[in-house]
C-alpha atoms as a PDB file:
ATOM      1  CA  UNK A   1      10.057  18.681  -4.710  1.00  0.00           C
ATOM      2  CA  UNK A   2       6.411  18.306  -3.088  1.00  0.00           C
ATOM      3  CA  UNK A   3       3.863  17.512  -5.064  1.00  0.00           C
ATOM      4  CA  UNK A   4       0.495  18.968  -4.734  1.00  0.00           C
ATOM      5  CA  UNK A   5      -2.614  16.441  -4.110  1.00  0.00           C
ATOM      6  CA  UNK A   6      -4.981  19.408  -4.575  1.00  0.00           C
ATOM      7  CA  UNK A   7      -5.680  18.604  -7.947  1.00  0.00           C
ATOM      8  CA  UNK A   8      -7.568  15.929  -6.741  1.00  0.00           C
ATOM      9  CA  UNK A   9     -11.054  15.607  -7.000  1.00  0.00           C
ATOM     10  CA  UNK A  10     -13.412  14.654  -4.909  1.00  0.00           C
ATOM     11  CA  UNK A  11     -14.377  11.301  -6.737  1.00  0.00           C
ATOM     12  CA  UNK A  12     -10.703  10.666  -7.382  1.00  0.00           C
ATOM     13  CA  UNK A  13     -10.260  10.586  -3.626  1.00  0.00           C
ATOM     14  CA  UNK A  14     -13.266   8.125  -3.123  1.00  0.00           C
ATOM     15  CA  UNK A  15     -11.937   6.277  -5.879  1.00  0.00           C
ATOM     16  CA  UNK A  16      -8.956   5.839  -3.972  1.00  0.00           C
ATOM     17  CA  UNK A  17     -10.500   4.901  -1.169  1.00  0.00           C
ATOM     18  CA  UNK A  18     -12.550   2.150  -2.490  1.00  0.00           C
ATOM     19  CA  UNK A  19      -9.258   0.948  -3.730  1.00  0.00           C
ATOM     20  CA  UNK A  20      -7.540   0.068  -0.760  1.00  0.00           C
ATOM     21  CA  UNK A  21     -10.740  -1.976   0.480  1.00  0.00           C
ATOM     22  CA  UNK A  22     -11.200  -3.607  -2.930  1.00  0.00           C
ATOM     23  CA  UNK A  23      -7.750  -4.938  -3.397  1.00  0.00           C
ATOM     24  CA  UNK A  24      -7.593  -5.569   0.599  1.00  0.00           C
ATOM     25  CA  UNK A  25      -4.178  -3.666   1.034  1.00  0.00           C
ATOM     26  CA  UNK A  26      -3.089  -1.618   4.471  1.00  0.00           C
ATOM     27  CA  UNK A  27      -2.324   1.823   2.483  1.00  0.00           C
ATOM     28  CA  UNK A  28      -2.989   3.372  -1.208  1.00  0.00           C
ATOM     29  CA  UNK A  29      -0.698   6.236  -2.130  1.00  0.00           C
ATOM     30  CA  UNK A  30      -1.239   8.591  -4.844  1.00  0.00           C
ATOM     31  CA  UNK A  31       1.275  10.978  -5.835  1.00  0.00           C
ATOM     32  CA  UNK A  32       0.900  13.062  -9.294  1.00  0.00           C
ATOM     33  CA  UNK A  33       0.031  10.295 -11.906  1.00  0.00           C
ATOM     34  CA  UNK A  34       1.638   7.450  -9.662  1.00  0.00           C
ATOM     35  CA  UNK A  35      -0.563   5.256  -7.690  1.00  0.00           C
ATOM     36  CA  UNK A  36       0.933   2.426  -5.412  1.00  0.00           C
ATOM     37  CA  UNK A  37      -0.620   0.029  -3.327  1.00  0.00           C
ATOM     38  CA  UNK A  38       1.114  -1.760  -0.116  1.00  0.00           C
ATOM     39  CA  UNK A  39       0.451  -4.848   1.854  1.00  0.00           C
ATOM     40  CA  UNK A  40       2.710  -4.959   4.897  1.00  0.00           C
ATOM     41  CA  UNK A  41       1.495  -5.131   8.875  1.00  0.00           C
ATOM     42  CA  UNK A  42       2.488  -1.984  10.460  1.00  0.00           C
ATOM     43  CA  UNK A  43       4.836   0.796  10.217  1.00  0.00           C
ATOM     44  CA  UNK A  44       6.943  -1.216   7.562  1.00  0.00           C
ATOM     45  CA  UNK A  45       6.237   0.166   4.171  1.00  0.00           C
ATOM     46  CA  UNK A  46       6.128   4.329   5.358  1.00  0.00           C
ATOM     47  CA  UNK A  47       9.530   3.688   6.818  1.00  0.00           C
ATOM     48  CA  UNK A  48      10.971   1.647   3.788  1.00  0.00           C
ATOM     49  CA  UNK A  49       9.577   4.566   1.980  1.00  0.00           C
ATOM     50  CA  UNK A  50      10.892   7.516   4.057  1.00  0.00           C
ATOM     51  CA  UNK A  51      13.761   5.922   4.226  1.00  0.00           C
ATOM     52  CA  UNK A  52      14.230   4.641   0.183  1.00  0.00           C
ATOM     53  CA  UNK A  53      11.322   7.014  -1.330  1.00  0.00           C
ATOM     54  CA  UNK A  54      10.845   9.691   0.298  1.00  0.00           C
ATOM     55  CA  UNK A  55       9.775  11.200  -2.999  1.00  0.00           C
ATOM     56  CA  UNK A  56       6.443   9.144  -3.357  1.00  0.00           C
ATOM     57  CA  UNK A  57       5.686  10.646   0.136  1.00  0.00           C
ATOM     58  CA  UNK A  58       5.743  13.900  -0.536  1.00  0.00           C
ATOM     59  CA  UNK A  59       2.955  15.655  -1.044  1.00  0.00           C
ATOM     60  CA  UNK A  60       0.860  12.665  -1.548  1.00  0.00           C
ATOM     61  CA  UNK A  61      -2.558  11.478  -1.066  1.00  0.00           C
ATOM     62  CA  UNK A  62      -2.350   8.203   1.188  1.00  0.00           C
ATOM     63  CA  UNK A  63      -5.946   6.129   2.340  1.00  0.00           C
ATOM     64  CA  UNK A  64      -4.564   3.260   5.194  1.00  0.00           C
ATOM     65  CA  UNK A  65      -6.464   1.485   7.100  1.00  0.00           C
ATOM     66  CA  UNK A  66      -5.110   2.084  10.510  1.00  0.00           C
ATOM     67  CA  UNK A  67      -3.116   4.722  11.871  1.00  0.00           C
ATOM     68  CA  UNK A  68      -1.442   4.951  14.993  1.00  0.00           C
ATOM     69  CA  UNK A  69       1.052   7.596  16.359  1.00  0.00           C
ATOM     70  CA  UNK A  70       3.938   6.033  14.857  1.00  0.00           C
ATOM     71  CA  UNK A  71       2.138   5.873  11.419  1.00  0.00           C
ATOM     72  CA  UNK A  72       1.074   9.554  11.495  1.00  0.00           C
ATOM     73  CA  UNK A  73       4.911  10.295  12.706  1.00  0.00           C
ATOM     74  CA  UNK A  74       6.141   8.732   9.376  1.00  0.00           C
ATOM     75  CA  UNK A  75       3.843  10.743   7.466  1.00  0.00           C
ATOM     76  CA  UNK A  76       4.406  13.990   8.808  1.00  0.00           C
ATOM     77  CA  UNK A  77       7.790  13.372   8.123  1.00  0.00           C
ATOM     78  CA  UNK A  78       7.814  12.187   4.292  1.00  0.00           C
ATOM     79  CA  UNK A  79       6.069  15.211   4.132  1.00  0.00           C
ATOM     80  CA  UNK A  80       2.088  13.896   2.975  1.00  0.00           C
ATOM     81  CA  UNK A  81      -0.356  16.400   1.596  1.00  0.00           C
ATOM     82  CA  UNK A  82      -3.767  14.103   2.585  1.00  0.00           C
ATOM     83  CA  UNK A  83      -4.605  11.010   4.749  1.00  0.00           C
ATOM     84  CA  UNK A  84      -7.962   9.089   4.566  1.00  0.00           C
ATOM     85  CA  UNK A  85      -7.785   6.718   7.421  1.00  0.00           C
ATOM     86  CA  UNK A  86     -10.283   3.948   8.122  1.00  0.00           C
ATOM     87  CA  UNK A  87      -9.594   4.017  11.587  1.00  0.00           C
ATOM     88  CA  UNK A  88      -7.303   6.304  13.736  1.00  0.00           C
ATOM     89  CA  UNK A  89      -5.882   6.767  17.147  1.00  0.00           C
ATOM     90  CA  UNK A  90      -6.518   9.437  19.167  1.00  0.00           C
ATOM     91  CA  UNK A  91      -2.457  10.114  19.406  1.00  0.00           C
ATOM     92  CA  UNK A  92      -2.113   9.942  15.690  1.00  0.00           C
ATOM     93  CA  UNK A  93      -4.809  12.723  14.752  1.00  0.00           C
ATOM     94  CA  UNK A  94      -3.265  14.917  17.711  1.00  0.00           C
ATOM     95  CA  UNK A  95      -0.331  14.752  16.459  1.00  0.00           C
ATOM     96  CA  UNK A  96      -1.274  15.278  12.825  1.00  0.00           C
ATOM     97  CA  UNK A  97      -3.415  18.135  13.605  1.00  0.00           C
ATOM     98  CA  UNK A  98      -0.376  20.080  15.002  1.00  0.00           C
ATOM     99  CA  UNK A  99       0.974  19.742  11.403  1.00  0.00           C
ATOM    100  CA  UNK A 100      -0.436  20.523   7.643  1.00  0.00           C
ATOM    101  CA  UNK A 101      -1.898  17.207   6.599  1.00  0.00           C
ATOM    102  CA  UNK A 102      -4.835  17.644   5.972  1.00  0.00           C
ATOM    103  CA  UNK A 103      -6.808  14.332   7.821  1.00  0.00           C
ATOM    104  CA  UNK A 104     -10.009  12.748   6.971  1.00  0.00           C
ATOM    105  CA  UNK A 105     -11.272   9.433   9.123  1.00  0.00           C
ATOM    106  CA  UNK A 106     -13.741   7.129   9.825  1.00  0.00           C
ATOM    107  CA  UNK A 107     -13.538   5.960  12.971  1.00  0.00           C
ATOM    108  CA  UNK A 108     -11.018   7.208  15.837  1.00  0.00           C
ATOM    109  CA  UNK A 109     -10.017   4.965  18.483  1.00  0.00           C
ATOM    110  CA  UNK A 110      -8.430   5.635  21.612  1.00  0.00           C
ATOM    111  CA  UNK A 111      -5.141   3.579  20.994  1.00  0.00           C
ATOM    112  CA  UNK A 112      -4.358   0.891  17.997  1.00  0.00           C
ATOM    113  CA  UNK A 113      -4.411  -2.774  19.062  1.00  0.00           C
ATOM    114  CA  UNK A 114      -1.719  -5.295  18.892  1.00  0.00           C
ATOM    115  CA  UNK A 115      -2.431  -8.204  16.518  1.00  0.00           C
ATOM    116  CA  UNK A 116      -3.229 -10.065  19.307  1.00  0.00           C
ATOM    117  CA  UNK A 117      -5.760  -8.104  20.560  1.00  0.00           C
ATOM    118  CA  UNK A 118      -4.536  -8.519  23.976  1.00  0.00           C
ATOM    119  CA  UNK A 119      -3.071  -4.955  24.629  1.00  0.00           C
ATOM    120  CA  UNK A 120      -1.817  -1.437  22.678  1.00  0.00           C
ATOM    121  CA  UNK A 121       0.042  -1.592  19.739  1.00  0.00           C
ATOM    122  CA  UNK A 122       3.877  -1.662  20.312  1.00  0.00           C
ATOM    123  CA  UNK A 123       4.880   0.608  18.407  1.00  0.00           C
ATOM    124  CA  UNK A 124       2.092   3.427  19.523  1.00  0.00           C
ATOM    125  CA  UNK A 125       3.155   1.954  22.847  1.00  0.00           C
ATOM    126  CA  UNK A 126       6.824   2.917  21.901  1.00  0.00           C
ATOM    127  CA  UNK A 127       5.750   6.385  20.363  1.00  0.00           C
ATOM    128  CA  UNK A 128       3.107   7.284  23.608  1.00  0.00           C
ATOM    129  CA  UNK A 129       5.473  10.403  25.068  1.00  0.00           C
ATOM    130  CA  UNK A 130       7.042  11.473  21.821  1.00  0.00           C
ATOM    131  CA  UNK A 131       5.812  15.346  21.429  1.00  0.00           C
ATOM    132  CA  UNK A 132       6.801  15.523  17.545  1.00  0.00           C
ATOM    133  CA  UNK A 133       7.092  13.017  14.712  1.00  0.00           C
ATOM    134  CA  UNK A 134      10.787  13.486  14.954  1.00  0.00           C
ATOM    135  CA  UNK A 135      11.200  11.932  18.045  1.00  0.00           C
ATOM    136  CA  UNK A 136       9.528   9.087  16.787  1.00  0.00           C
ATOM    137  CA  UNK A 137      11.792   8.399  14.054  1.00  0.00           C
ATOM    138  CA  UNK A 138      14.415   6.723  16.216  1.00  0.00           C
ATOM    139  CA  UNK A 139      12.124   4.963  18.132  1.00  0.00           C
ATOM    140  CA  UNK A 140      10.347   3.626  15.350  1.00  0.00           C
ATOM    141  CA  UNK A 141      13.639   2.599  13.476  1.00  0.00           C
ATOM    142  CA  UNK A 142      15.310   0.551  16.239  1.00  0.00           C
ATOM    143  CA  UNK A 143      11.738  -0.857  16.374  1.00  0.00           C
ATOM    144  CA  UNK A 144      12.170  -2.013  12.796  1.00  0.00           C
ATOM    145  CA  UNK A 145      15.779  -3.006  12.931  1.00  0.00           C
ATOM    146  CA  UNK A 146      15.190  -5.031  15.675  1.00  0.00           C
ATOM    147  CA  UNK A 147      12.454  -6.985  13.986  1.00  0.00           C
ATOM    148  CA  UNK A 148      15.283  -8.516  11.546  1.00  0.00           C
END
C-alpha cells in the first residue's frame, strides 16, 4: 500500500531536514505519522529495510546525507515518494530522475568517496554499469552479505 508524502508541507519537510543534522544520523524517514531515524555507514539500513520493511519505504519522505547509485537503487526500489539529500552523486540523481521520486539536493558530486577518502565508494564502484535499480539489487546484496 504506498503511502502518499504529499501531504507534507513545506515546513514539515525542513523540519525533517533539520532533523537528520540535529540528531547527527545518515537518513530520516517519514512515512504517514511514523518518523524513524537511522545511524548506519552506507547502504545498510535501506537494504535491512527493503528487505524487512519494505512498508516504511513506500511512499515515504527520506532526508540522507549522502547518496550514491546504490543508495538511490534501494530507494527506487522500496518504492520512496521524496528524497532530500545533502549531497548526491551524479549516478544516483541520473538514475533517480529516470524514475518518480521526486529529488531535492544540496550539493551533487561526481562520485561518493570511500571512508578513506582515498578512492570511489565501493559500492557506487560496484553499481557504476548497472542501467536500472534492479540490477543493483544483487550487486548490492552480495555486497552486504559479504560484509558478515
Amino acid at each position: 500500500m504506498k503511502r502518499n508524502t504529499t501531504f507534507l508541507t513545506d515546513d514539515q519537510r525542513l523540519q525533517l531536514i533539520d532533523l537528520l543534522h540535529v540528531e547527527a544520523c545518515s537518513c530520516v524517514i517519514r512515512n504517514g505519522d511514523v518518523t524513524r531515524i537511522f545511524r548506519e555507514r552506507g547502504v545498510k539500513d535501506l537494504y535491512r529495510l527493503l528487505e524487512e520493511e519494505p512498508e516504511l519505504l513506500d511512499g515515504a519522505f527520506v532526508a540522507d546525507k549522502v547518496v550514491g547509485k546504490g543508495a538511490a537503487a534501494l530507494m527506487i526500489l522500496g518504492g520512496i515518494g521524496e528524497l532530500h539529500a545533502d549531497v548526491i552523486s551524479r549516478p544516483a540523481r541520473l538514475l533517480l530522475a529516470a524514475s518518480p521520486v521526486h529529488v531535492s539536493y544540496t550539493l551533487e558530486v561526481p562520485y561518493i568517496v570511500n571512508r578513506t577518502r582515498t578512492g570511489q565508494c565501493p559500492v557506487e564502484t560496484l553499481c557504476r554499469d548497472c542501467a536500472t535499480a534492479a540490477e543493483a539489487l544483487p550487486l548490492i546484496r552480495n555486497f552486504i552479505e559479504g560484509q558478515k
